[in-house]
N, C-alpha and C. Protein backbone atom coordinates (compact mmCIF):
# COMPACT_ATOMS: atom_id res chain seq x y z
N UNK A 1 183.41 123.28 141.85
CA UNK A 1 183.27 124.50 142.61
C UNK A 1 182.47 125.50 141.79
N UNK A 2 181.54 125.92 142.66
CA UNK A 2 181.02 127.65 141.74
C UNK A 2 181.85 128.23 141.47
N UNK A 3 181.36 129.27 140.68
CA UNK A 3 181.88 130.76 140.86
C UNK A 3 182.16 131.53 141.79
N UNK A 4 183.34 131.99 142.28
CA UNK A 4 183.87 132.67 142.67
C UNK A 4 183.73 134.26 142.74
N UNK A 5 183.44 135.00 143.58
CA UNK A 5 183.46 136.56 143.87
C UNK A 5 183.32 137.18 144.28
N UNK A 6 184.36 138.46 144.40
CA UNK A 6 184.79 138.80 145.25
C UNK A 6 184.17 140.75 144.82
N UNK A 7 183.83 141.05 145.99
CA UNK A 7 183.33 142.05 146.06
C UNK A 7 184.33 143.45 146.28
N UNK A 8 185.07 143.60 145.66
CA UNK A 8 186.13 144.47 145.78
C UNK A 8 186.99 145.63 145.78
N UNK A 9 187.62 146.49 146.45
CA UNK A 9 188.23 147.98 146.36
C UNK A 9 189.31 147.64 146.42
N UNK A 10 190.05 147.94 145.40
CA UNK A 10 191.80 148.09 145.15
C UNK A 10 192.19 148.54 145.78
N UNK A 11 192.04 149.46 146.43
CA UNK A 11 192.50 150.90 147.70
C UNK A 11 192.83 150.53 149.37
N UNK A 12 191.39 148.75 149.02
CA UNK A 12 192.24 148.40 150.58
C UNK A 12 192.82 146.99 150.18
N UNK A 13 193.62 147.38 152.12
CA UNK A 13 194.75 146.30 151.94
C UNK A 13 193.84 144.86 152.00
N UNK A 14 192.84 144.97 152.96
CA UNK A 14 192.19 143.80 153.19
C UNK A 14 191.85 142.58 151.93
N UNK A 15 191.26 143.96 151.17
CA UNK A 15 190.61 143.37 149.86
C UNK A 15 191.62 142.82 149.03
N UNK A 16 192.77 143.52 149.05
CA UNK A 16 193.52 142.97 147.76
C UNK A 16 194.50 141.79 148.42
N UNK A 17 194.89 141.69 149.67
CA UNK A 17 195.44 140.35 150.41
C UNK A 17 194.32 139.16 150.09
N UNK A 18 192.96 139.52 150.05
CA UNK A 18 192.05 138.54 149.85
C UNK A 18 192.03 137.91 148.62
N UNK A 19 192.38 138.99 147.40
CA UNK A 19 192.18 138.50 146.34
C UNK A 19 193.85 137.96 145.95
N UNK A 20 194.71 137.99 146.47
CA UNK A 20 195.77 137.77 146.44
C UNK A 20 195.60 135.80 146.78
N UNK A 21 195.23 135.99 147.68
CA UNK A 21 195.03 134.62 148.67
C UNK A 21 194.30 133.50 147.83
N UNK A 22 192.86 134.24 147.26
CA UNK A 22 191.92 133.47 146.33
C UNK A 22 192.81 132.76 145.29
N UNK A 23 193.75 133.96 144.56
CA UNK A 23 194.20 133.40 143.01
C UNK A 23 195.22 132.69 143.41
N UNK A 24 195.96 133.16 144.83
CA UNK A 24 197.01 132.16 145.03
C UNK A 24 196.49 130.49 145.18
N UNK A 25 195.38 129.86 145.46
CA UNK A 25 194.68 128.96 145.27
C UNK A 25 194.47 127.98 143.84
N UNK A 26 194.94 129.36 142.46
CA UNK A 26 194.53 128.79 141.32
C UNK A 26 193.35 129.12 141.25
N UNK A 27 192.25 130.02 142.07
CA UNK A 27 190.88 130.42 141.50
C UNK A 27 190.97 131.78 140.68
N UNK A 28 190.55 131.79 139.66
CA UNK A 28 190.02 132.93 138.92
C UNK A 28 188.94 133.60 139.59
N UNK A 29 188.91 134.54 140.59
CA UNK A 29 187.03 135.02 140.77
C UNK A 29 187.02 135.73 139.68
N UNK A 30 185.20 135.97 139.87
CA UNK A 30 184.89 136.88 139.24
C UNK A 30 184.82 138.69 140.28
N UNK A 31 185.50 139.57 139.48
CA UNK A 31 185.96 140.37 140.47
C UNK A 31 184.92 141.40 140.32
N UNK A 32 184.53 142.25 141.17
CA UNK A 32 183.67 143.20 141.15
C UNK A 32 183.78 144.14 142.01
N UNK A 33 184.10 145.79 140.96
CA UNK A 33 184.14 146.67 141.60
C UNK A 33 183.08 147.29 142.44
N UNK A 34 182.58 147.17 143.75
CA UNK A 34 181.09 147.20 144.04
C UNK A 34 181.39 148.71 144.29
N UNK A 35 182.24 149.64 144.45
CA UNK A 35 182.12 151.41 144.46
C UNK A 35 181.47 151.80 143.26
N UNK A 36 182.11 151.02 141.52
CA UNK A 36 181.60 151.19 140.99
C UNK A 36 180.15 151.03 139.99
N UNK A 37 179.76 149.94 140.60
CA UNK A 37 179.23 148.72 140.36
C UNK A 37 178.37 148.10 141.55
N UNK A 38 177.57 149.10 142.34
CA UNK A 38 176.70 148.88 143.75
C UNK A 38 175.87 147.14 143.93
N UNK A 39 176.16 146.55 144.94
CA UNK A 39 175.26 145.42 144.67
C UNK A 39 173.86 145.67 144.90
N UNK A 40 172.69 145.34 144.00
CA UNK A 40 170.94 145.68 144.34
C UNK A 40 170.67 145.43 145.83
N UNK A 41 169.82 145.86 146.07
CA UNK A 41 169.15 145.76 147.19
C UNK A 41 168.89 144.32 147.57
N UNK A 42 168.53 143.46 146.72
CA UNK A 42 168.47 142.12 146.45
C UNK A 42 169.81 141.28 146.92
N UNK A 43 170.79 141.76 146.41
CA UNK A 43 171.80 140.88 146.01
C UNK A 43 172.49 141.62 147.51
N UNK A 44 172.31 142.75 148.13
CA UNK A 44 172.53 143.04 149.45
C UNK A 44 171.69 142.33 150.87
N UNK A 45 170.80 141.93 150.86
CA UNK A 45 169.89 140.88 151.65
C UNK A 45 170.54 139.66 151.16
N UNK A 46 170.71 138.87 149.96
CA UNK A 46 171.26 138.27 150.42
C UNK A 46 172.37 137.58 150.93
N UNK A 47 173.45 138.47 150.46
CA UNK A 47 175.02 138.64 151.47
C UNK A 47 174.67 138.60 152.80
N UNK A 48 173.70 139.27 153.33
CA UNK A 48 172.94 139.57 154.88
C UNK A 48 173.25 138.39 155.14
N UNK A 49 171.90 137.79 154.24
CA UNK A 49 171.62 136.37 154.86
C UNK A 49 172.62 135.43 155.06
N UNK A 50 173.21 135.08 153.45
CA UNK A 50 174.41 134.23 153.97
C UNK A 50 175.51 134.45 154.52
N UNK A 51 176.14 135.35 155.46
CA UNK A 51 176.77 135.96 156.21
C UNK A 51 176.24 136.11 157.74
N UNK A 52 174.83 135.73 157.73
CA UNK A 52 174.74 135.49 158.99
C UNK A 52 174.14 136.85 159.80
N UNK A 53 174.13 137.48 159.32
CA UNK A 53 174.61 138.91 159.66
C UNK A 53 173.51 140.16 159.68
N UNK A 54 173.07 140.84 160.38
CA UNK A 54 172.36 142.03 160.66
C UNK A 54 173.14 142.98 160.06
N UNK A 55 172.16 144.24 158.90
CA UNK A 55 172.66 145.12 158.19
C UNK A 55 173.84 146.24 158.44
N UNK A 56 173.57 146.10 160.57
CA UNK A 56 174.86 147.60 160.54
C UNK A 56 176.03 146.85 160.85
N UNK A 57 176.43 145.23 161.07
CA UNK A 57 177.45 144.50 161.20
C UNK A 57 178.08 144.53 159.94
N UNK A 58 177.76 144.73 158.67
CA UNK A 58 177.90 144.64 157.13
C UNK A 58 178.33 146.43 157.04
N UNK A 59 178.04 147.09 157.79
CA UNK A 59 178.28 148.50 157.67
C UNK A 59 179.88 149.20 158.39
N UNK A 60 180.56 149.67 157.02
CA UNK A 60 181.51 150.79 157.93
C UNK A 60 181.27 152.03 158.82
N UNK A 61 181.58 151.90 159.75
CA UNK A 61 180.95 152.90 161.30
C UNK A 61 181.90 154.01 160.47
N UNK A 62 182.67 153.97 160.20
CA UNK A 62 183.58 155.07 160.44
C UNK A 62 184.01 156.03 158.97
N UNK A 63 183.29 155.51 157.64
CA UNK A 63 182.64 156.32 157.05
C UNK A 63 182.22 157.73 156.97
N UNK A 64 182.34 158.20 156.66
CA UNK A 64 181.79 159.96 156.69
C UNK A 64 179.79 159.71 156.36
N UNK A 65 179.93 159.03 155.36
CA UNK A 65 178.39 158.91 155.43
C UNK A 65 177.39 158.14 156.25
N UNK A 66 177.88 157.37 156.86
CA UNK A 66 177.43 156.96 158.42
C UNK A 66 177.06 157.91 159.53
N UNK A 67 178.11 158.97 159.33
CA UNK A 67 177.52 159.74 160.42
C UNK A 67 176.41 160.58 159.54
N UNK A 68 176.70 161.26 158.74
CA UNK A 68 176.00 162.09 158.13
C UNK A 68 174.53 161.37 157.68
N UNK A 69 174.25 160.88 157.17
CA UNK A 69 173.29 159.33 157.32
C UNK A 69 172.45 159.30 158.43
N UNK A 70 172.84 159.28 159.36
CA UNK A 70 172.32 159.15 160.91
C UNK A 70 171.80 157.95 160.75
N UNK A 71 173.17 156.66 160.36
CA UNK A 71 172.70 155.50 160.52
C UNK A 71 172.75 154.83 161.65
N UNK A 72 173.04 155.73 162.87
CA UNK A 72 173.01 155.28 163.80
C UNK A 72 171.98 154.91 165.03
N UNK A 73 171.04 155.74 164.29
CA UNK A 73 169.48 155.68 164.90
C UNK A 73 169.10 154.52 165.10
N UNK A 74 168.70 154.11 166.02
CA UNK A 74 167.93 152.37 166.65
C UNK A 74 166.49 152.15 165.94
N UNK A 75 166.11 153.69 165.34
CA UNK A 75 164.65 153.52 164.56
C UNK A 75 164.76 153.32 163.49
N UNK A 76 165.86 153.20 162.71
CA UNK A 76 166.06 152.63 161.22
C UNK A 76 166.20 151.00 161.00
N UNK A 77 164.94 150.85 159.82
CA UNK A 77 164.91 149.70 159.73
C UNK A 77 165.86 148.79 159.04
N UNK A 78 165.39 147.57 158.72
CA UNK A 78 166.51 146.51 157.92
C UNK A 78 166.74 147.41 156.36
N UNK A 79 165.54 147.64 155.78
CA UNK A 79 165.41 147.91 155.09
C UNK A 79 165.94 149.38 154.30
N UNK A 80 165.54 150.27 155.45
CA UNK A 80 166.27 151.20 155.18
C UNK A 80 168.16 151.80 155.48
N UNK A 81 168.15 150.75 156.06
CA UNK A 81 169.93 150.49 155.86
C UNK A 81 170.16 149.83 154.85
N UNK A 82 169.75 148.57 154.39
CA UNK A 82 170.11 148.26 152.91
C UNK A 82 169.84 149.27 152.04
N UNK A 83 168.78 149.95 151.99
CA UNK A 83 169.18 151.08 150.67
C UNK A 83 170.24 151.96 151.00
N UNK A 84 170.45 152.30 152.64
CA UNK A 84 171.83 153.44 152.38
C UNK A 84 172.71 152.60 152.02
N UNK A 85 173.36 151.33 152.03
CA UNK A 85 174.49 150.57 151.27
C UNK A 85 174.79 150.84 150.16
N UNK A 86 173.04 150.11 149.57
CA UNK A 86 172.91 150.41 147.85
C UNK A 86 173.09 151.67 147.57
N UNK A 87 172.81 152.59 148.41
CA UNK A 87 172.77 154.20 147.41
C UNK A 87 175.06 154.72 147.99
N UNK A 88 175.21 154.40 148.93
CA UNK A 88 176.02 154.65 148.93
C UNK A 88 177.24 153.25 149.58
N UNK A 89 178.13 152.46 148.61
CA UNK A 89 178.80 151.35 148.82
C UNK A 89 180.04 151.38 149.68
N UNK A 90 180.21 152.47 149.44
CA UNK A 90 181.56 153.42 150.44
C UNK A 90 181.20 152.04 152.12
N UNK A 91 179.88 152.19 152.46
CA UNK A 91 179.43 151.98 153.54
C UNK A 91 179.77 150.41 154.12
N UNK A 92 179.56 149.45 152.91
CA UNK A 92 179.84 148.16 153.15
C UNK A 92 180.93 147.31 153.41
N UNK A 93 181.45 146.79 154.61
CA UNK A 93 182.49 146.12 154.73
C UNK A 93 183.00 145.17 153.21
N UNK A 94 184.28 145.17 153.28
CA UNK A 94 185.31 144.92 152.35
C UNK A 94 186.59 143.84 153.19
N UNK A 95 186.43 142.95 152.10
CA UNK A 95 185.67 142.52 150.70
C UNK A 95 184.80 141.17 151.00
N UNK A 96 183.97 141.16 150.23
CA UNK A 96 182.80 140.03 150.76
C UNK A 96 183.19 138.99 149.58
N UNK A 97 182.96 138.10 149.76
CA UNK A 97 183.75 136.62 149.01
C UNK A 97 182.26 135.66 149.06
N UNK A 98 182.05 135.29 147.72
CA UNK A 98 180.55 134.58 147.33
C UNK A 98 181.42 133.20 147.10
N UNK A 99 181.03 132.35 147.51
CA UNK A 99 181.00 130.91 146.72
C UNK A 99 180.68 129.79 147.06
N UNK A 100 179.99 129.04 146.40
CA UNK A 100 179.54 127.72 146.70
C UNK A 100 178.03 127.99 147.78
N UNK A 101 177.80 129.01 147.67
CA UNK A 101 176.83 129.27 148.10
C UNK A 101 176.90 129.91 149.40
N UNK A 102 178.12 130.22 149.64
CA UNK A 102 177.99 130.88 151.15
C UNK A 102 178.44 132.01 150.63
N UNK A 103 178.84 132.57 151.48
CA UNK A 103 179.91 134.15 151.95
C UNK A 103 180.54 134.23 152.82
N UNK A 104 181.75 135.11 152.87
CA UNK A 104 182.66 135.69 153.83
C UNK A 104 182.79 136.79 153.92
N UNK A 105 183.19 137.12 155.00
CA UNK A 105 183.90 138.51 154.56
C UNK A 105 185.42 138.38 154.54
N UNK A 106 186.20 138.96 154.38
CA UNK A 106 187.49 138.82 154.21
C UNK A 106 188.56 139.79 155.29
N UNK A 107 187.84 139.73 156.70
CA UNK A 107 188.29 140.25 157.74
C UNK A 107 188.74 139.10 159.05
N UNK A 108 189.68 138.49 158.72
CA UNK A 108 191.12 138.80 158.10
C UNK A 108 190.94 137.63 156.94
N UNK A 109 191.59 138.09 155.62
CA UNK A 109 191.61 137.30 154.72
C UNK A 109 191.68 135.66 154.62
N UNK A 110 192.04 135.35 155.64
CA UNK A 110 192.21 133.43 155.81
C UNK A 110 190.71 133.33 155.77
N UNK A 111 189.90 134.40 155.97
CA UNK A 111 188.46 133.73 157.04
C UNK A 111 187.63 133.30 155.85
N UNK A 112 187.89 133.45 154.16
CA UNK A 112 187.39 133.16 153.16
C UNK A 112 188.31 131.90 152.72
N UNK A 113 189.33 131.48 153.56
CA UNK A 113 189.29 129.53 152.58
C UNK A 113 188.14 128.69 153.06
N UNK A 114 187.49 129.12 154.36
CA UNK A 114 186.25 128.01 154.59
C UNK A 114 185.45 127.74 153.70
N UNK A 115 185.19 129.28 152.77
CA UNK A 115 183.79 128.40 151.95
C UNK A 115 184.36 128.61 150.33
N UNK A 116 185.55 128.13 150.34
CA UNK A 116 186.74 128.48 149.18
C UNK A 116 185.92 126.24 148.72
């Protein structure tokens, strides 16, 4: 198996049932505070990608900086929603789970044993 990791905020329940779930497995991830610790613009495309997923599906609506943002505009590109992520992480659904070459998200936490 790869490496393991988990993209993570202590603060939610989601995230820490997820990482609960992982180690209950016997996996060590590698854990990462992404509030403190933003993923690049890079490494945000490709969560996109392997997730399947268009940038405002990866986005918390309900955020304070979403609205303020005006990420709700239909004229904002791919691109410029991945940098509001990167500049502000608050924004990105929690918690995203890397391994073996895929991703999850961890909404609801079971949905990361598939690519466990």
């Amino acid at each position: 198996m790869s490496e393991v990791v988990i993209l993570h905020n202590p603060r939610c329940s989601k995230s820490r049932a997820t990482l609960a779930l992982i180690e209950s497995r016997g996996i060590k991830p590698r854990i990462i505070d992404y509030l403190a610790d933003p993923p690049s613009l890079a490494e945000i495309e490709r969560m996109l990608n392997l997730l399947g997923l268009e940038p405002r599906a990866l986005m918390r609506h309900d955020e304070a900086e979403y609205t303020q943002l005006g990420l709700d505009d239909p004229g904002l590109g791919r691109a410029e929603l991945i940098a509001a992520m990167h500049a502000h992480p608050r924004l990105i659904q929690r918690p995203v789970v890397l391994a073996n070459g895929k991703a999850a998200l961890g909404r609801p936490p079971e949905s990361v044993l598939a690519i466990l």
